[in-house]
PDB file of N, CA and C in Angstrom:
ATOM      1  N   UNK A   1      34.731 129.650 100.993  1.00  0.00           N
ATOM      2  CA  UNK A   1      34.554 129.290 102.382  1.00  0.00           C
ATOM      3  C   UNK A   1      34.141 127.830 102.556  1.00  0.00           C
ATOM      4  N   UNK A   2      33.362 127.379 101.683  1.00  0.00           N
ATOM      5  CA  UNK A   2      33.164 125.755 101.613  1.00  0.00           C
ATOM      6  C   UNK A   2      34.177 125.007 101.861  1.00  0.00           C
ATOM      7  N   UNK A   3      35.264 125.664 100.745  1.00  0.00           N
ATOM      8  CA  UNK A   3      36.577 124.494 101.090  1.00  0.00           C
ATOM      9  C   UNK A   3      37.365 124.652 102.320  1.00  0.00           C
ATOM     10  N   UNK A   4      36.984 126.131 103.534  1.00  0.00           N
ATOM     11  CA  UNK A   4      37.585 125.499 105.197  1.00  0.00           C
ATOM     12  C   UNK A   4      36.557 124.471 105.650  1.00  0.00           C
ATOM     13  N   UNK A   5      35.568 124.136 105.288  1.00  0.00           N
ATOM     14  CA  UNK A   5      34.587 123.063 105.806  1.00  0.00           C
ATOM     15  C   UNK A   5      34.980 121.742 105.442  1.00  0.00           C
ATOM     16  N   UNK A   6      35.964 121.615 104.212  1.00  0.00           N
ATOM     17  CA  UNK A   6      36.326 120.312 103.707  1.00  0.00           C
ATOM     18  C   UNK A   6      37.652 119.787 104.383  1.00  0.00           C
ATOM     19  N   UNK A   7      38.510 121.169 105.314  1.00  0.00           N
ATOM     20  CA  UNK A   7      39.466 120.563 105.782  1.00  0.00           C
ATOM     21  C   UNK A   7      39.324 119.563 106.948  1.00  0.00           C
ATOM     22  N   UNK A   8      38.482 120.003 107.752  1.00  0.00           N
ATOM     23  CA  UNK A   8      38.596 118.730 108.973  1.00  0.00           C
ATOM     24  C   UNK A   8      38.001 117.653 108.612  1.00  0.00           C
ATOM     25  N   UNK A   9      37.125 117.448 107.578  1.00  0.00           N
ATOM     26  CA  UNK A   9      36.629 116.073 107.131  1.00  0.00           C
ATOM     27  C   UNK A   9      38.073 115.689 106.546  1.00  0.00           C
ATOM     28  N   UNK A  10      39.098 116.165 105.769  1.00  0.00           N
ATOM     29  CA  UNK A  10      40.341 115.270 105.435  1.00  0.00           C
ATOM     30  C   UNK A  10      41.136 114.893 106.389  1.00  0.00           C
ATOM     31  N   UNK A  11      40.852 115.885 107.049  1.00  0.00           N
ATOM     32  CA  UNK A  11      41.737 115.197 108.789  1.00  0.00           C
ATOM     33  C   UNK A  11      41.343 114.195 109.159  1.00  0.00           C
ATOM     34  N   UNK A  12      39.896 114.165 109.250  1.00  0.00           N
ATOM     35  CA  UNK A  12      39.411 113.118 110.378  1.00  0.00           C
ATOM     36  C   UNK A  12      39.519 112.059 109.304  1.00  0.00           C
ATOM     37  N   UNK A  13      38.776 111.679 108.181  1.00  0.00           N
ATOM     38  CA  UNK A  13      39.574 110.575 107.162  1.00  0.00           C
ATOM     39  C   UNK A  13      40.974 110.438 107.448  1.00  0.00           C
ATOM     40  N   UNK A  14      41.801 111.380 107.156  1.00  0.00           N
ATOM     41  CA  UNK A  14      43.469 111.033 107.729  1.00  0.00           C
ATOM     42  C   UNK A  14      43.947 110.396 108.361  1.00  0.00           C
ATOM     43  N   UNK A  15      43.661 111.073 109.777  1.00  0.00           N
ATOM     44  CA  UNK A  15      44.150 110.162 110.910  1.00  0.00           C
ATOM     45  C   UNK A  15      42.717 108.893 111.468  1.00  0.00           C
ATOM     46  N   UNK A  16      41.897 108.515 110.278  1.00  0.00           N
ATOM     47  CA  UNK A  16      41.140 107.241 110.895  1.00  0.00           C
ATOM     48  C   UNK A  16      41.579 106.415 109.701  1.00  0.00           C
ATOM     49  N   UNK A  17      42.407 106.518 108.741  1.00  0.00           N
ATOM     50  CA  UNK A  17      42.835 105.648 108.122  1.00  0.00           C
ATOM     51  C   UNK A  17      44.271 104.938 108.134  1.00  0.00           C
ATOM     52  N   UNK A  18      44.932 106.105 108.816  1.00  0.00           N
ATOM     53  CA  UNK A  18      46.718 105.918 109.277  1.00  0.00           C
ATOM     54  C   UNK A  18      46.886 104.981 110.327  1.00  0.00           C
ATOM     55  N   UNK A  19      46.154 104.374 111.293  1.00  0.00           N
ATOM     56  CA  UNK A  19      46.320 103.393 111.797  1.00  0.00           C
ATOM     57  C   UNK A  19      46.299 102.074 110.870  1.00  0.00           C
ATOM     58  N   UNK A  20      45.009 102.259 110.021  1.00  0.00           N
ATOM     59  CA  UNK A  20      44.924 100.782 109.146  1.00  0.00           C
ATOM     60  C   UNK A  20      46.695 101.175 108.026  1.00  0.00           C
ATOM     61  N   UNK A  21      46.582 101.914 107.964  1.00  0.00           N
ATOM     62  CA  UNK A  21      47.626 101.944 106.570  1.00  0.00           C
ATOM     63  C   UNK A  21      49.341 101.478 107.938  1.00  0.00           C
ATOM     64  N   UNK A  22      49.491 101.674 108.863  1.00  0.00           N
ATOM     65  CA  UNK A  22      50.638 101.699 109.549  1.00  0.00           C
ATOM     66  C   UNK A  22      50.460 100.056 110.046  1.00  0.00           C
ATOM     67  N   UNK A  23      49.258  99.643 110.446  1.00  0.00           N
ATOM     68  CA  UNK A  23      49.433  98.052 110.642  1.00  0.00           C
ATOM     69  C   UNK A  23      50.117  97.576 109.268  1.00  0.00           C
ATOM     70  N   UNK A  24      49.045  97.704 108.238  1.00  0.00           N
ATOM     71  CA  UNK A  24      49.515  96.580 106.938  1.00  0.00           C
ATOM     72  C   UNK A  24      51.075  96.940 106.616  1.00  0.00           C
ATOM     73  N   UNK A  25      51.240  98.266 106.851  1.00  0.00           N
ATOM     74  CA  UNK A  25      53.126  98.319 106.758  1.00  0.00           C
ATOM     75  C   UNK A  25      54.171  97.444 107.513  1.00  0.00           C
ATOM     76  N   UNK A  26      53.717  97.671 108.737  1.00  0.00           N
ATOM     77  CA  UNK A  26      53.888  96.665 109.926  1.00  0.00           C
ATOM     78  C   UNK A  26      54.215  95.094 109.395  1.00  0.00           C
ATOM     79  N   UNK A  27      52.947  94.904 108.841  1.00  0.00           N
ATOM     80  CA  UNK A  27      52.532  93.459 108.966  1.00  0.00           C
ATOM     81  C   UNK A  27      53.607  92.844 107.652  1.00  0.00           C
ATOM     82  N   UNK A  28      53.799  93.988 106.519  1.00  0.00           N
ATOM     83  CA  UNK A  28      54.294  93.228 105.242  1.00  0.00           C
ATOM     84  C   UNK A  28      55.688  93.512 106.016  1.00  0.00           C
ATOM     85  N   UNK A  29      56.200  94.463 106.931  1.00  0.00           N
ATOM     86  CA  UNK A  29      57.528  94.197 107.271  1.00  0.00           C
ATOM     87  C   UNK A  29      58.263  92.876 107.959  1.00  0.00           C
ATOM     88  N   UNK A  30      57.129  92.860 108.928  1.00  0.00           N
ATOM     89  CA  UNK A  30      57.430  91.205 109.527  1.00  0.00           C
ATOM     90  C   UNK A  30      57.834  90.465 108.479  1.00  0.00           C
ATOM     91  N   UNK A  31      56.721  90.476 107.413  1.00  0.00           N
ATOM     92  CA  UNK A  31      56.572  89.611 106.668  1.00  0.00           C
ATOM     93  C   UNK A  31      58.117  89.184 105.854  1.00  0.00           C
ATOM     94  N   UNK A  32      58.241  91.052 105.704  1.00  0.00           N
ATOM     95  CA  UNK A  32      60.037  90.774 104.988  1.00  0.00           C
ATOM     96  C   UNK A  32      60.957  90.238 105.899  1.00  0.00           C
ATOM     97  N   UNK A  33      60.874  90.934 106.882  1.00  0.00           N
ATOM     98  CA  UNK A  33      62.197  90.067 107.636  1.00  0.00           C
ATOM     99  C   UNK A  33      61.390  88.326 108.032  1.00  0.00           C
ATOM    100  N   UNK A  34      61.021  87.954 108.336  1.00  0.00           N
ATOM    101  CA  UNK A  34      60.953  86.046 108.321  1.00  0.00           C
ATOM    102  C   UNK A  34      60.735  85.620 107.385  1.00  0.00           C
ATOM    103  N   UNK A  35      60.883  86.109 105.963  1.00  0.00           N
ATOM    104  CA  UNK A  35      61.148  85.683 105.110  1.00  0.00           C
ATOM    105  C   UNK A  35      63.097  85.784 104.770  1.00  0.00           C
ATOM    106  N   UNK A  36      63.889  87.142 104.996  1.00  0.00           N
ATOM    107  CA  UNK A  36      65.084  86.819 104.788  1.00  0.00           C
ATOM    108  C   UNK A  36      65.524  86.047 106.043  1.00  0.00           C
ATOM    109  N   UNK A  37      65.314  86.041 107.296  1.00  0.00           N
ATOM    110  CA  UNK A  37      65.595  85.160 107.812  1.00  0.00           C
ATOM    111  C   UNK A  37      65.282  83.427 107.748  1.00  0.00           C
ATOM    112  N   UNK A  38      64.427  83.093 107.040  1.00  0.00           N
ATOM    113  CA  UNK A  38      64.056  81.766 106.875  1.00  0.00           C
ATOM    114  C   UNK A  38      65.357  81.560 105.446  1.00  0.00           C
ATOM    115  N   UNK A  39      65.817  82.453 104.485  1.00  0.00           N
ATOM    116  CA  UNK A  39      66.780  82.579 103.558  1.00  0.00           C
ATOM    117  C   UNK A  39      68.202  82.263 104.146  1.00  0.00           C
ATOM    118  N   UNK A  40      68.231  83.238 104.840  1.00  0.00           N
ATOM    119  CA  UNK A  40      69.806  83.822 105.945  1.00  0.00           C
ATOM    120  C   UNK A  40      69.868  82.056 106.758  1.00  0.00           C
ATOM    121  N   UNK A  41      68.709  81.159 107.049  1.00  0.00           N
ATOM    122  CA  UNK A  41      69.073  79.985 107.983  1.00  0.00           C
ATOM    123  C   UNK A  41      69.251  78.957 106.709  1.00  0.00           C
ATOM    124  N   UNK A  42      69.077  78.665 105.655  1.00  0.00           N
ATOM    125  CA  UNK A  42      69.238  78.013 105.169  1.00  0.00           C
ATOM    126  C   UNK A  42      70.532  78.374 104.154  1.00  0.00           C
ATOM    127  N   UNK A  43      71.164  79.369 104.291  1.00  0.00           N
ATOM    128  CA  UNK A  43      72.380  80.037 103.361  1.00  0.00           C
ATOM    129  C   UNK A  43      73.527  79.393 104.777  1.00  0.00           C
ATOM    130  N   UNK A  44      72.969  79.585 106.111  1.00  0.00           N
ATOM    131  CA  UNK A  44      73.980  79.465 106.936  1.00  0.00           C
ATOM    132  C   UNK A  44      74.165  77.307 107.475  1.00  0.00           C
ATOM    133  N   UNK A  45      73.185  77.120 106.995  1.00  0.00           N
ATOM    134  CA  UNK A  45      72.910  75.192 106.827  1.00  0.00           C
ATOM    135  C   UNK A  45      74.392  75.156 106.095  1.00  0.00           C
ATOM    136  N   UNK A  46      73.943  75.554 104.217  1.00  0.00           N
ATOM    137  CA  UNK A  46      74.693  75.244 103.525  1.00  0.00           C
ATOM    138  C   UNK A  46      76.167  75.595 103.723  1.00  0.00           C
ATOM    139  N   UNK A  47      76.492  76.717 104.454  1.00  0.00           N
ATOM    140  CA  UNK A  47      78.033  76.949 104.577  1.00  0.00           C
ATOM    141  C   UNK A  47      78.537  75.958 105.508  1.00  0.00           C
ATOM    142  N   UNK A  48      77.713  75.464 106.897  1.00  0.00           N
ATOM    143  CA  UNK A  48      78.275  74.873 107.503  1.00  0.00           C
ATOM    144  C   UNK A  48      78.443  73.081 107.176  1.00  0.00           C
ATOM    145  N   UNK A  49      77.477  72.936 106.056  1.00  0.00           N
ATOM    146  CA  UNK A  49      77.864  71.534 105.535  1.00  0.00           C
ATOM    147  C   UNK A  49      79.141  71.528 104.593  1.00  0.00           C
ATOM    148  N   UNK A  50      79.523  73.071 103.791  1.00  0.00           N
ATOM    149  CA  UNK A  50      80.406  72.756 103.303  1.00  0.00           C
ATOM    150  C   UNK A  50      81.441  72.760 103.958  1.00  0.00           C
ATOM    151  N   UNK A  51      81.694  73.427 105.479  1.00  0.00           N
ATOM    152  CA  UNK A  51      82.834  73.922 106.059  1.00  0.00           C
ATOM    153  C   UNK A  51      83.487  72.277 106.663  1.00  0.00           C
ATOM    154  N   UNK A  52      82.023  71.455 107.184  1.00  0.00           N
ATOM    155  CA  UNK A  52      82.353  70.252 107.901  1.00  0.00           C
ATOM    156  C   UNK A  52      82.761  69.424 106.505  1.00  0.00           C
ATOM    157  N   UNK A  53      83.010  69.241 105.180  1.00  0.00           N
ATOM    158  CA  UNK A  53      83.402  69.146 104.088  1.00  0.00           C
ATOM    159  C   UNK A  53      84.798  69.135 103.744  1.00  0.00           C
ATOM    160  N   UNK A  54      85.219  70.452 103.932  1.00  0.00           N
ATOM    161  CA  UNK A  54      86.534  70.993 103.970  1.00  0.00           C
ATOM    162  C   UNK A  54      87.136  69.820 105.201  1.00  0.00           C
ATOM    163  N   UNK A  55      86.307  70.509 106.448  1.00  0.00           N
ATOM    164  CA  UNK A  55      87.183  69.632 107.639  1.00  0.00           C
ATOM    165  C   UNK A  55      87.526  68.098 107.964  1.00  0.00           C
ATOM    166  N   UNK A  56      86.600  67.622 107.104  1.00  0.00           N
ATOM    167  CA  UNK A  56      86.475  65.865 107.261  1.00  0.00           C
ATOM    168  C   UNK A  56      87.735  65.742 106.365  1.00  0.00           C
ATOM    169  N   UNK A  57      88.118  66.425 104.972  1.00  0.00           N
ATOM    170  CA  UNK A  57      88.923  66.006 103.884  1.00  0.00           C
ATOM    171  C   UNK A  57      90.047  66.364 104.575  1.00  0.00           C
ATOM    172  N   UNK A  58      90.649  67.459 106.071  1.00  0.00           N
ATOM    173  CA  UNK A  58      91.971  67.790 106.394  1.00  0.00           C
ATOM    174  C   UNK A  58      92.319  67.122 107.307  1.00  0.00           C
TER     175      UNK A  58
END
C-alpha cells in the first residue's frame, strides 16, 4: 500500500519537470534550425557567385 502513496509524488515530479524538459527541447531546436539556416544562406551566396560566373563568361 506504500507504493499507491508513491504514485502521485511521481506525477507531481512529472508534470513539474515537463515544462523545464519541453523548453530546453524547444530551445536546442531553434538552436538547430538557425544554425542550418545560417549554413542553407551561405551554400545559397556560393551558388549564386558561381551562377553570376557562368553568366559573365556567356
Amino acid at each position: 500500500m506504500e507504493f499507491l502513496a508513491f504514485i502521485p509524488i511521481m506525477l507531481f515530479l512529472l508534470v513539474s519537470i515537463l515544462p523545464l524538459v519541453l523548453f530546453i527541447l524547444i530551445i536546442i531546436w531553434i538552436y538547430s534550425i538557425k544554425s542550418n539556416t545560417e549554413k542553407q544562406v551561405a551554400q545559397n551566396e556560393r551558388i549564386i557567385q558561381l551562377l553570376q560566373k557562368i553568366d559573365s563568361k556567356g
